[in-house]
Protein backbone atom coordinates (compact mmCIF):
# COMPACT_ATOMS: atom_id res chain seq x y z
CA UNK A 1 114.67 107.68 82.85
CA UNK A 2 112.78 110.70 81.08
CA UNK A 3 114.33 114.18 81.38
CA UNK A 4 110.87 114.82 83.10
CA UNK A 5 111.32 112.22 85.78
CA UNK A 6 112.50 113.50 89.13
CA UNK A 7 115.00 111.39 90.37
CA UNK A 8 114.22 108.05 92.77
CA UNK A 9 115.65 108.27 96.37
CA UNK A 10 118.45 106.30 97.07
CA UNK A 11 120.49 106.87 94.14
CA UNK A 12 121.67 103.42 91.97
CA UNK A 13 123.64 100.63 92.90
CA UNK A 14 126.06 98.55 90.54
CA UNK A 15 124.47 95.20 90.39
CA UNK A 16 126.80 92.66 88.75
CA UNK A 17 127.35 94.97 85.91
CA UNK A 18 124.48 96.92 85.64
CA UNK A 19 123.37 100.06 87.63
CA UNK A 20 120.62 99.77 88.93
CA UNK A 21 117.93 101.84 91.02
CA UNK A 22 118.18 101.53 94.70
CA UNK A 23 114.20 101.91 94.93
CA UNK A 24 113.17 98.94 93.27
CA UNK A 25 109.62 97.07 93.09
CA UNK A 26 108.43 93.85 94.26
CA UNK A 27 105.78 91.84 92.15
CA UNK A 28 104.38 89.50 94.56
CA UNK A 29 101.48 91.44 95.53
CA UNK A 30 100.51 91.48 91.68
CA UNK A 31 99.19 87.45 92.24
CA UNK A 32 95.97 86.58 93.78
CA UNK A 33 95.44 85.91 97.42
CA UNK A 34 98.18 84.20 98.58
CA UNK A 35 100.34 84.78 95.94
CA UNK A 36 98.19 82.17 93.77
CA UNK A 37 96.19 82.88 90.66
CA UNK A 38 95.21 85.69 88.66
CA UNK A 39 95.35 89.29 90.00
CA UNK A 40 91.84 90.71 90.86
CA UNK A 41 92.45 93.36 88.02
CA UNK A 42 94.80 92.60 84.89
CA UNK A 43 94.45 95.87 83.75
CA UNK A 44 95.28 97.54 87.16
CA UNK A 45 98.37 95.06 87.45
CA UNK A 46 99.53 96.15 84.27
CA UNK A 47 99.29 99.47 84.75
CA UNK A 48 101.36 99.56 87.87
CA UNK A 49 104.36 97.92 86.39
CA UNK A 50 104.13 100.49 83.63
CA UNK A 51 103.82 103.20 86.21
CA UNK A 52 106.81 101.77 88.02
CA UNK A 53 108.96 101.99 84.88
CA UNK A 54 107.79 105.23 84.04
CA UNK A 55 108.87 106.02 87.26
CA UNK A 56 112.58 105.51 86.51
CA UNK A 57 112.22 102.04 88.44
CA UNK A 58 114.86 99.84 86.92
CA UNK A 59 114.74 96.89 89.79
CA UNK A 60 112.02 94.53 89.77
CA UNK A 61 111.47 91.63 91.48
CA UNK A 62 109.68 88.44 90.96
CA UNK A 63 109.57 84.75 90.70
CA UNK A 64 108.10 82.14 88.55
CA UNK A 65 106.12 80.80 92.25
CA UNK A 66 103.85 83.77 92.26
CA UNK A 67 100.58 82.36 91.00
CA UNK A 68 102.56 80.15 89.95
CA UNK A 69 103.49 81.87 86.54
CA UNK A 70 101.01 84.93 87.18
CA UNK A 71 103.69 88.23 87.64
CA UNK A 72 106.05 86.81 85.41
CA UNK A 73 103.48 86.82 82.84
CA UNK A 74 101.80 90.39 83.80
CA UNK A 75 105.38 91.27 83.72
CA UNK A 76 106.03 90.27 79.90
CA UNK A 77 102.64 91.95 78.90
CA UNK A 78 103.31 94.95 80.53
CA UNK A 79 107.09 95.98 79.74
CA UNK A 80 107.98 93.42 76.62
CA UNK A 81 110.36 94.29 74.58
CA UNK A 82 112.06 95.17 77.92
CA UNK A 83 114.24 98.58 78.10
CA UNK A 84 118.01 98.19 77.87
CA UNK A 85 118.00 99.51 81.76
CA UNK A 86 115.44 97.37 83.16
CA UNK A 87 117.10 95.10 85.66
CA UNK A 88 114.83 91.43 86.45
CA UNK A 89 115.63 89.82 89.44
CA UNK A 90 113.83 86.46 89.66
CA UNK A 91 114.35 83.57 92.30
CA UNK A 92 114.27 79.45 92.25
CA UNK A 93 114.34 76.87 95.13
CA UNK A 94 110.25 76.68 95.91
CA UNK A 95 107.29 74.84 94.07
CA UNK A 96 103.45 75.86 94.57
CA UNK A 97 100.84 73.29 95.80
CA UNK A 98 97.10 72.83 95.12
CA UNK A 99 96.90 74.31 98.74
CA UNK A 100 98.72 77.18 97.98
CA UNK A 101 102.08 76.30 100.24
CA UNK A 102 105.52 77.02 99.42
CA UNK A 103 107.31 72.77 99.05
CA UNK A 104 110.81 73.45 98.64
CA UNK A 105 112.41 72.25 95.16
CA UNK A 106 115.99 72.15 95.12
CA UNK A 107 117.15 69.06 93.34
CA UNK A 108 119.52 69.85 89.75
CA UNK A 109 116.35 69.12 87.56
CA UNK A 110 113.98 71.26 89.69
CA UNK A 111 115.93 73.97 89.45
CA UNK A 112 116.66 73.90 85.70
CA UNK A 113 113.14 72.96 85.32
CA UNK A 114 112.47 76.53 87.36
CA UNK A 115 115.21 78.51 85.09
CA UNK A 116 113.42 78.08 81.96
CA UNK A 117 109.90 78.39 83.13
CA UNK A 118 111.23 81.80 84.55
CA UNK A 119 112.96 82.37 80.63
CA UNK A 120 109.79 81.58 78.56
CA UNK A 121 106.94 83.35 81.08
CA UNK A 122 109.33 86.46 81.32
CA UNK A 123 110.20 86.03 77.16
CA UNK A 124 114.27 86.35 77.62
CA UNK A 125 117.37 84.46 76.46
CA UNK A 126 119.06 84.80 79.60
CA UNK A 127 117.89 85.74 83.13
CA UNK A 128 119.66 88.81 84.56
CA UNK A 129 119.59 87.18 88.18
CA UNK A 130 118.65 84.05 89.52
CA UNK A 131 118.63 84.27 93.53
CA UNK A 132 118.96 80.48 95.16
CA UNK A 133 116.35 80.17 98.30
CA UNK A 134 116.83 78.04 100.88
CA UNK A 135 114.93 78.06 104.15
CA UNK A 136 111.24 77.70 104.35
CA UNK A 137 108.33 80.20 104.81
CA UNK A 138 109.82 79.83 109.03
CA UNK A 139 113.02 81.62 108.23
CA UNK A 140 116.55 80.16 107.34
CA UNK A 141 117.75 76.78 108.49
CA UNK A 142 121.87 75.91 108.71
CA UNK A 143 122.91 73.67 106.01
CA UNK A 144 124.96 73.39 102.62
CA UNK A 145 123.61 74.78 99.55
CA UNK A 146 126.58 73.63 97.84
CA UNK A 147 124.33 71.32 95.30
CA UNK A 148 121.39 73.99 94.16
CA UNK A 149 124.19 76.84 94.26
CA UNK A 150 126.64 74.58 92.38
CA UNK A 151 123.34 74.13 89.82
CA UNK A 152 122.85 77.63 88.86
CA UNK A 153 126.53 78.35 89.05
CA UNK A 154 126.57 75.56 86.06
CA UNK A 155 123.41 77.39 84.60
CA UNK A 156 125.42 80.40 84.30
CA UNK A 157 128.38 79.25 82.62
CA UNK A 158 126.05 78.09 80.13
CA UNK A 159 124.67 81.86 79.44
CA UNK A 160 121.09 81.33 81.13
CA UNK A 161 121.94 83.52 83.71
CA UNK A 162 123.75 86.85 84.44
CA UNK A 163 124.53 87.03 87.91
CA UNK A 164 123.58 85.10 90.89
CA UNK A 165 122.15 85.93 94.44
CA UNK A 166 121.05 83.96 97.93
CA UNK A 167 118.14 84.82 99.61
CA UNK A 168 116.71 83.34 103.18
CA UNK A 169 120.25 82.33 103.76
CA UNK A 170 122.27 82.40 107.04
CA UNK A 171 125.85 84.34 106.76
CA UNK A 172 127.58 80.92 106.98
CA UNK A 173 125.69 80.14 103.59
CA UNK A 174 126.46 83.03 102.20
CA UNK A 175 130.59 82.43 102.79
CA UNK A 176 130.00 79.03 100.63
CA UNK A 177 128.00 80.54 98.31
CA UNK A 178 130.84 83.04 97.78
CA UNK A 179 133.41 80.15 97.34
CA UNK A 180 131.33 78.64 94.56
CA UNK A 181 131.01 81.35 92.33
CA UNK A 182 130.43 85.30 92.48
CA UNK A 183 127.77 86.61 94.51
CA UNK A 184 126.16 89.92 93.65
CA UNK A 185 122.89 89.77 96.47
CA UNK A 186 122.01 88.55 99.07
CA UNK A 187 118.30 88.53 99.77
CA UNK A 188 116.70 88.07 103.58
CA UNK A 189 114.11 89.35 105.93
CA UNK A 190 115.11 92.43 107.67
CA UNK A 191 113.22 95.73 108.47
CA UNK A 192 113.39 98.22 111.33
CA UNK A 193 112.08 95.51 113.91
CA UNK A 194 113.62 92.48 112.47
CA UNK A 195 117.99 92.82 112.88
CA UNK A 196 119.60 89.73 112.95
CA UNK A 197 121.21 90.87 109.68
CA UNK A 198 122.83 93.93 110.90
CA UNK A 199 126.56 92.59 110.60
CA UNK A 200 126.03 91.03 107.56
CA UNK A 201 124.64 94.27 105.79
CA UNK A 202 127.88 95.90 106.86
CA UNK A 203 129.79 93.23 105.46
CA UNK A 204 128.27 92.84 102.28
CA UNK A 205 128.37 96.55 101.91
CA UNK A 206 132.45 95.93 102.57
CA UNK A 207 132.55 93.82 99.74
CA UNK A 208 130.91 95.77 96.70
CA UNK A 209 127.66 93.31 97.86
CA UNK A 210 123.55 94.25 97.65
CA UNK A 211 121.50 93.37 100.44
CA UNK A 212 117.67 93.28 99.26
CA UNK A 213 115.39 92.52 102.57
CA UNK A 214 112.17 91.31 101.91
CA UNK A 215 109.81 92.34 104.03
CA UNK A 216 110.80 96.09 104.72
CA UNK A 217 107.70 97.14 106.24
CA UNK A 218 107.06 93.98 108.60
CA UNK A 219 105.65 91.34 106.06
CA UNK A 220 102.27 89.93 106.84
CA UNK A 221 101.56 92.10 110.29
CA UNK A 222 102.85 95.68 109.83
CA UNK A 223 105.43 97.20 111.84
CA UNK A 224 104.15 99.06 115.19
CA UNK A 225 106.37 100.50 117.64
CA UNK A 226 106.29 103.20 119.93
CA UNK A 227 109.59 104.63 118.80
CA UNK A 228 108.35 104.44 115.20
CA UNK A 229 105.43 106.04 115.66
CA UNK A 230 106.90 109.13 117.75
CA UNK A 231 109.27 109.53 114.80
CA UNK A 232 106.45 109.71 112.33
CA UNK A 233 104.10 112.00 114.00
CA UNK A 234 107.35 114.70 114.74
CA UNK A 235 107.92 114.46 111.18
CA UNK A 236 104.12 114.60 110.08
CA UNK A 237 104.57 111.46 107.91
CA UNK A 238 103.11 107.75 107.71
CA UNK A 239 104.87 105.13 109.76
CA UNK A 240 105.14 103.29 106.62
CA UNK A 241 107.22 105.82 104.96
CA UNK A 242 110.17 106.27 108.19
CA UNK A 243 110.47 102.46 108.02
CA UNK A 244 111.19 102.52 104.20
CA UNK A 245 113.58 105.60 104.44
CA UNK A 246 115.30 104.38 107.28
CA UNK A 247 116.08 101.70 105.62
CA UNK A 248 117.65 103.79 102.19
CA UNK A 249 119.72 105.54 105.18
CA UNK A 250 120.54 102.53 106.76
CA UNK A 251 123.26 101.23 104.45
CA UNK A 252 124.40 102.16 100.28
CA UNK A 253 123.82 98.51 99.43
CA UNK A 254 120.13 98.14 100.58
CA UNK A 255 117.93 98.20 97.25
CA UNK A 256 113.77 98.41 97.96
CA UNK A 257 111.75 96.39 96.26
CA UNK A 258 108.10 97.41 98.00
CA UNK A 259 105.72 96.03 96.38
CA UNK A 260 101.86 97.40 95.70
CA UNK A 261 99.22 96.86 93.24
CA UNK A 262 98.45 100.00 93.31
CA UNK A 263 99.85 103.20 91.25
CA UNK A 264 99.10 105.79 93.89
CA UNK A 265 100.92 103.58 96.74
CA UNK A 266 103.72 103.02 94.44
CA UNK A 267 104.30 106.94 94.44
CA UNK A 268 103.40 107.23 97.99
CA UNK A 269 105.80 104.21 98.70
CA UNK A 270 108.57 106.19 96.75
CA UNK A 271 107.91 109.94 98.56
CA UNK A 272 108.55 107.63 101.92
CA UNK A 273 111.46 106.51 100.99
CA UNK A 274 112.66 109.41 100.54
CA UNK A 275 111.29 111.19 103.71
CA UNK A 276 115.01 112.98 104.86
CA UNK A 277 115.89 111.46 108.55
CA UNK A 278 118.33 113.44 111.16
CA UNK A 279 120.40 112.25 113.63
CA UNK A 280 117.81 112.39 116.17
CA UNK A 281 115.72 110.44 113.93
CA UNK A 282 117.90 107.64 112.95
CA UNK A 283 118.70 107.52 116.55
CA UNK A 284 115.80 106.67 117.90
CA UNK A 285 114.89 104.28 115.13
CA UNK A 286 117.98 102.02 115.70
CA UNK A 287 116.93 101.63 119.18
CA UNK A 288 114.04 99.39 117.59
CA UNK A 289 115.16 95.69 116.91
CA UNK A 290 118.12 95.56 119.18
């Protein structure tokens, strides 16, 4: 971060071993509709990830699945050689078909097969975190992940990965997780409207653990309730920009990774988040969900 760079909201967060910006970026929306193909505008995509950095952003998030191969890529040509603070957080468990869907691929040669795709597109040795999804695009399902965990657990004892996370997992999957090798994330859905998380934020944040929820403003259909929007207009700010900060407020071990293709919503998305809530505020907001 640049002596002229005014600090992110949030603070960091110690991620495995490396501090790391709680007001991260997501690079999903850097892919084509869908999250397949080529972004409408290289240049713009580009731009935006150097923006981010320049930001003092040190957390991004991606995956080899997005286009397939597309914000890895914008990634590498963008920030490559990457600074020493820049934290990439990638994830495995999903394939891409013709049709654009999401087929799960979790057998030991998929997901090797998905480490070093992630390695070469992204141009690193080793992979600072590999987070194992299970689920589907419907939510999480009960279930071991003792074999694709077990996988990347192996991966990492052979120095292709730092650290390893779970995302779309239930709590029960996280415990076995745990027992099979150190956990340093856990990734899921969860926003002002969506709660079924609460406990195990608290937990996590117990135990030294991140919680990353995808999805902090709602996913595909925006979040819009009544309580949300009284808090905004008393405070004179976007919707948008309460959910994101409540979520900072919420818990330490949250970490944002918004995404945007767009350098002028990335700096709007980071004033939000760092909108300052009272009392009365986060009061009314936790109402929402429950």
């Amino acid at each position: 971060m640049s002596a002229t760079t005014a600090p992110l909201p949030g603070g960091t967060w110690t991620l495995g071993d490396s501090a790391v910006t709680r007001f991260g970026y997501g690079a999903m929306q850097l892919a084509g509709p869908w999250v397949m193909g080529p972004p409408a505008d290289r240049d713009g995509a580009v731009a935006v990830l150097r923006e981010a950095v320049a930001a003092g952003i040190t957390h991004i998030d991606t995956s080899d699945a997005y286009g397939p191969r597309v914000t890895n890529e914008l990634i590498r040509e963008a920030l490559h050689p990457y600074p020493e603070s820049l934290f990439i957080a990638t994830k495995v468990g999903a394939d891409r078909d013709a049709q654009g869907g999401w087929p799960t691929a979790r057998q030991p040669e998929d997901l090797r097969k998905q480490v070093h795709s992630n390695l070469k597109a992204l141009g690193v040795e080793t992979l600072d975190l590999v987070n194992m999804r299970m689920g589907d695009a419907e939510g999480t399902h009960p279930g071991s992940l003792a074999e694709p965990f077990g996988t990347l657990a192996e991966l990492q004892r052979e120095g292709l990965i730092r650290h390893l996370g779970v995302s779309n997992v239930t709590p029960e999957q996280v415990a076995e997780a745990r027992g099979i090798a150190p956990v340093v994330c856990v990734q899921n859905m969860y926003n002002l409207a969506h709660r079924a998380d609460d406990d195990l934020v608290d937990r996590l944040a117990a135990d030294g653990i991140a919680y990353v929820p995808f999805f902090p403003l709602g996913g595909f259909t925006p979040l819009q309730t009544d309580a949300l929007s009284r808090v905004a207009t008393r405070l004179g700010a976007p919707p948008m920009s309460v959910a994101l900060a409540w979520l900072l407020q919420r818990s330490p071990n949250i970490l944002l990774i918004p995404g945007t293709s767009s350098p002028a919503h990335l700096h709007e998305n980071i004033a939000g988040a760092g909108l300052p809530l009272s009392e009365e505020d986060l009061s009314a907001l936790t109402t929402i969900g429950r």
